[in-house]
C-alpha atoms as a PDB file:
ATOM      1  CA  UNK A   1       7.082  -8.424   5.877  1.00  0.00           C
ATOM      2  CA  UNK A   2       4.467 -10.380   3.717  1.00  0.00           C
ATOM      3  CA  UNK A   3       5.642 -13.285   2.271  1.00  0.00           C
ATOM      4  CA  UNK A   4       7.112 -13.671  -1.350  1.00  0.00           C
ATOM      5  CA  UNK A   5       4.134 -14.798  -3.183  1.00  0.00           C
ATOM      6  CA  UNK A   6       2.212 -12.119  -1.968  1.00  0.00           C
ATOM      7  CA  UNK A   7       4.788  -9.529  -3.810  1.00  0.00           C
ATOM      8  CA  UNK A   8       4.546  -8.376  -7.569  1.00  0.00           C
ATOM      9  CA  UNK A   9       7.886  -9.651  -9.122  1.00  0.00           C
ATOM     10  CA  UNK A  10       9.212  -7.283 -12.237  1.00  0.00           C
ATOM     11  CA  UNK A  11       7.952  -9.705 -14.837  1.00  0.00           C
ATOM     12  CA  UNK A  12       4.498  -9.593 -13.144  1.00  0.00           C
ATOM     13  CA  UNK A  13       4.518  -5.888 -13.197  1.00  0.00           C
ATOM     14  CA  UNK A  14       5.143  -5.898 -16.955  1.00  0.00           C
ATOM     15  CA  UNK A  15       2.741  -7.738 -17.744  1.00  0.00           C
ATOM     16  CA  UNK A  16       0.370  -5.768 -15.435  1.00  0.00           C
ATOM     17  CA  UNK A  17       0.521  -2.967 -17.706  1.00  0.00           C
ATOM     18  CA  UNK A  18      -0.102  -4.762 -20.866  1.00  0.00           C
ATOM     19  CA  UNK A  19      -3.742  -5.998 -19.404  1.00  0.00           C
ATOM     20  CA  UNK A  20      -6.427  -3.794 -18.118  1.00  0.00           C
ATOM     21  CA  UNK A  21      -6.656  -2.492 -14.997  1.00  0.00           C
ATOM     22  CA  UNK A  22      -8.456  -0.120 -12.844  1.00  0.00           C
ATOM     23  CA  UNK A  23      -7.073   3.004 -10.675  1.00  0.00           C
ATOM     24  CA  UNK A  24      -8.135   5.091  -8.000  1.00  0.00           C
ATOM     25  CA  UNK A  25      -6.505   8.170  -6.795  1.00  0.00           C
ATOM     26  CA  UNK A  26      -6.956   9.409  -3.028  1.00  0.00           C
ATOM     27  CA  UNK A  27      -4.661  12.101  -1.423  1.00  0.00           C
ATOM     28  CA  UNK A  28      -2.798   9.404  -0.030  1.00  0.00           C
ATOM     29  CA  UNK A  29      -2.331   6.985  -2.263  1.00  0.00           C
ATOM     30  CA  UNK A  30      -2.642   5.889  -6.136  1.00  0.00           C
ATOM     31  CA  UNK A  31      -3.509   2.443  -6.649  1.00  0.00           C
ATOM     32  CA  UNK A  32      -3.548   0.409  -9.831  1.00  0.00           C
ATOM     33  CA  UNK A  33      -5.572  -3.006  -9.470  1.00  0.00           C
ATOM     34  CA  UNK A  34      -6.232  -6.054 -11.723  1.00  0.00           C
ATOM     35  CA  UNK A  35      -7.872  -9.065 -11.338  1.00  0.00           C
ATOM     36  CA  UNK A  36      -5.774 -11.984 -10.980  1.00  0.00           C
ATOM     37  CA  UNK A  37      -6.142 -15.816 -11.889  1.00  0.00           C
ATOM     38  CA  UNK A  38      -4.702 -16.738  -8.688  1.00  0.00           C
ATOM     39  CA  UNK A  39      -5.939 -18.075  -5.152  1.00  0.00           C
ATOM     40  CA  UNK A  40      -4.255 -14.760  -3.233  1.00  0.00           C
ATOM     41  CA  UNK A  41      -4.065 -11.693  -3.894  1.00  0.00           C
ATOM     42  CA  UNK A  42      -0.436  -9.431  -5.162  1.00  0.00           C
ATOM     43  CA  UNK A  43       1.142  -6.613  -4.460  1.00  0.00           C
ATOM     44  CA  UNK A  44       3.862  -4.000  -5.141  1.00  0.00           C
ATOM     45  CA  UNK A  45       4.868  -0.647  -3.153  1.00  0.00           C
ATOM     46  CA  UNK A  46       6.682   1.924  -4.975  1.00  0.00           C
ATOM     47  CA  UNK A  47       7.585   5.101  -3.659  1.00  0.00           C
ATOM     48  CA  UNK A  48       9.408   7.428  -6.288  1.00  0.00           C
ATOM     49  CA  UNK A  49      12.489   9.321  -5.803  1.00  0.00           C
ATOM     50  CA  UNK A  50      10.778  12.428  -6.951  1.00  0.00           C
ATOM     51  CA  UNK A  51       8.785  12.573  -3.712  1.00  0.00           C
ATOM     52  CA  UNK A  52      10.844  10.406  -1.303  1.00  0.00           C
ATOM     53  CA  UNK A  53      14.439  11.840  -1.924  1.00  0.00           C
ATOM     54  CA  UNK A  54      16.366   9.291   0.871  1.00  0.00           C
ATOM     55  CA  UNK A  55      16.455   6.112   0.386  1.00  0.00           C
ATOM     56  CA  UNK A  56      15.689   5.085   3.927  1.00  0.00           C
ATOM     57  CA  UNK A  57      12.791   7.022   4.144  1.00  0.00           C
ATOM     58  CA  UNK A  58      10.902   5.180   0.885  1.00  0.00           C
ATOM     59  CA  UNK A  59      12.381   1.620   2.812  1.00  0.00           C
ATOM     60  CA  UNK A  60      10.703   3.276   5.903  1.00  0.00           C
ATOM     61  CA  UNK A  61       6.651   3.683   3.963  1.00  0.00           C
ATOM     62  CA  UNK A  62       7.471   0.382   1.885  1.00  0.00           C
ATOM     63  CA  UNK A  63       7.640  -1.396   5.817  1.00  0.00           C
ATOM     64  CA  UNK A  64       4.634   0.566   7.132  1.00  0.00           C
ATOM     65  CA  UNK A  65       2.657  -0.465   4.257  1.00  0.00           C
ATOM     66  CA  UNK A  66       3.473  -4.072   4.082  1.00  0.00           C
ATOM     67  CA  UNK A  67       3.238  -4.161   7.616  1.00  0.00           C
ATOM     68  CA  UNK A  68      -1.015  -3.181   6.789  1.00  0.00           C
ATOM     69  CA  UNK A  69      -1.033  -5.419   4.051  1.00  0.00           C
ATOM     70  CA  UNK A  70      -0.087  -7.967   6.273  1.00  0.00           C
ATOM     71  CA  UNK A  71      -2.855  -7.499   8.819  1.00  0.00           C
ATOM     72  CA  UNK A  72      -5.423  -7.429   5.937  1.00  0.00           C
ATOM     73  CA  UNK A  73      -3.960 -10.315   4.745  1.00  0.00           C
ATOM     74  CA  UNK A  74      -4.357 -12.524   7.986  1.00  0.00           C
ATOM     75  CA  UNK A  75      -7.795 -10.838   8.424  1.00  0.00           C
ATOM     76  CA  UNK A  76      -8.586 -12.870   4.855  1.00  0.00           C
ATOM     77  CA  UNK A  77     -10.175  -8.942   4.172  1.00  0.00           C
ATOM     78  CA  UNK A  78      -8.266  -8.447   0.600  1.00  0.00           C
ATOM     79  CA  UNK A  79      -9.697 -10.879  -2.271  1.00  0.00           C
ATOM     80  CA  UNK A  80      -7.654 -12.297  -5.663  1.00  0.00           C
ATOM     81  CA  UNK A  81      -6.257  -8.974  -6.829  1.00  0.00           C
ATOM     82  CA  UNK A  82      -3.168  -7.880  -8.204  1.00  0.00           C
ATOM     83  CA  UNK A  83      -2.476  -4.287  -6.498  1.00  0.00           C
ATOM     84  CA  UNK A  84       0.246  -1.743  -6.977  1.00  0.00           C
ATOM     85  CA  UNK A  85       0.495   0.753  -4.904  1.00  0.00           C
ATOM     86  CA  UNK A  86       1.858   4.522  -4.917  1.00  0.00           C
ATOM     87  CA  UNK A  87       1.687   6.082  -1.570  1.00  0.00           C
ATOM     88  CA  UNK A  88       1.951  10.450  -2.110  1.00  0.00           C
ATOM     89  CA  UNK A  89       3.311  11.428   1.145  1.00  0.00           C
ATOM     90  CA  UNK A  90       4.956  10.128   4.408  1.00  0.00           C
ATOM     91  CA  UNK A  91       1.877  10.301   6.516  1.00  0.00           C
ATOM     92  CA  UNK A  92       0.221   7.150   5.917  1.00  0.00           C
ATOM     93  CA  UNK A  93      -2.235   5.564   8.614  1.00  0.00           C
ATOM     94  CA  UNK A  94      -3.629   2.245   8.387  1.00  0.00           C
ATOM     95  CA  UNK A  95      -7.172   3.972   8.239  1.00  0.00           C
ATOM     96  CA  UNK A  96      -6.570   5.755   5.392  1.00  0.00           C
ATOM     97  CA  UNK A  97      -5.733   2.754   3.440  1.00  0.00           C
ATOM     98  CA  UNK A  98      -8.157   0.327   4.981  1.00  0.00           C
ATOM     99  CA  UNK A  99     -10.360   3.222   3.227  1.00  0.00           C
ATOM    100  CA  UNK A 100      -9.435   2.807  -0.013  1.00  0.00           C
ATOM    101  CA  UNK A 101      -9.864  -1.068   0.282  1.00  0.00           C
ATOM    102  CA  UNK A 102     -13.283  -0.795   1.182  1.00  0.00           C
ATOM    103  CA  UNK A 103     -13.503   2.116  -1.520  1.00  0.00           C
ATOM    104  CA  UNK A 104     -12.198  -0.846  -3.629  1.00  0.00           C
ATOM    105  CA  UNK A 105     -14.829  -3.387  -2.125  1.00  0.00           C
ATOM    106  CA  UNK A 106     -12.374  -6.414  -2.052  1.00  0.00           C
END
């Protein structure tokens, strides 16, 4: 797990949507990002009901990603970013979303 002031808290993700940010779509993933005026970057996995049914299986992808973030993070690879993050389906690799943070160019 990354630690807490890594994660987007549900007043941080309100106001997220009231600035502008920037998206990009992939197969895999959908990913809203923001600048931040913060030394470390955010983030926030959510996996919807509509394409995860169980609940143990969107706990299962939330792990797996944080798990990545958490490599990038103590690689110092991610800059001061807000991210939040909408992974499509349960096949997620790490190289498919190292990818999109290159795509990204943080």
């Amino acid at each position: 797990m990354i630690k807490k002031k890594f994660k987007l808290s549900g007043e941080d993700l309100r106001k997220f949507f009231t600035a502008r940010f920037k998206k990009i779509e992939t197969d895999d993933f959908l990913i809203y990002y923001q600048k931040n005026s913060l030394a470390y970057p955010r983030f926030a996995v959510i996996c919807k009901k509509e394409i995860f049914k169980k609940a143990t299986l969107r706990n299962k992808i939330k792990r797996k990603i944080y798990a990545i973030i958490n490599k990038l993070l103590k690689e110092s690879r991610i800059k001061f970013y807000d991210f939040l993050i909408f992974p499509r389906h349960q096949k997620i690799t790490p190289e498919s979303f190292l990818k999109i943070f290159l795509k990204i160019n943080v």
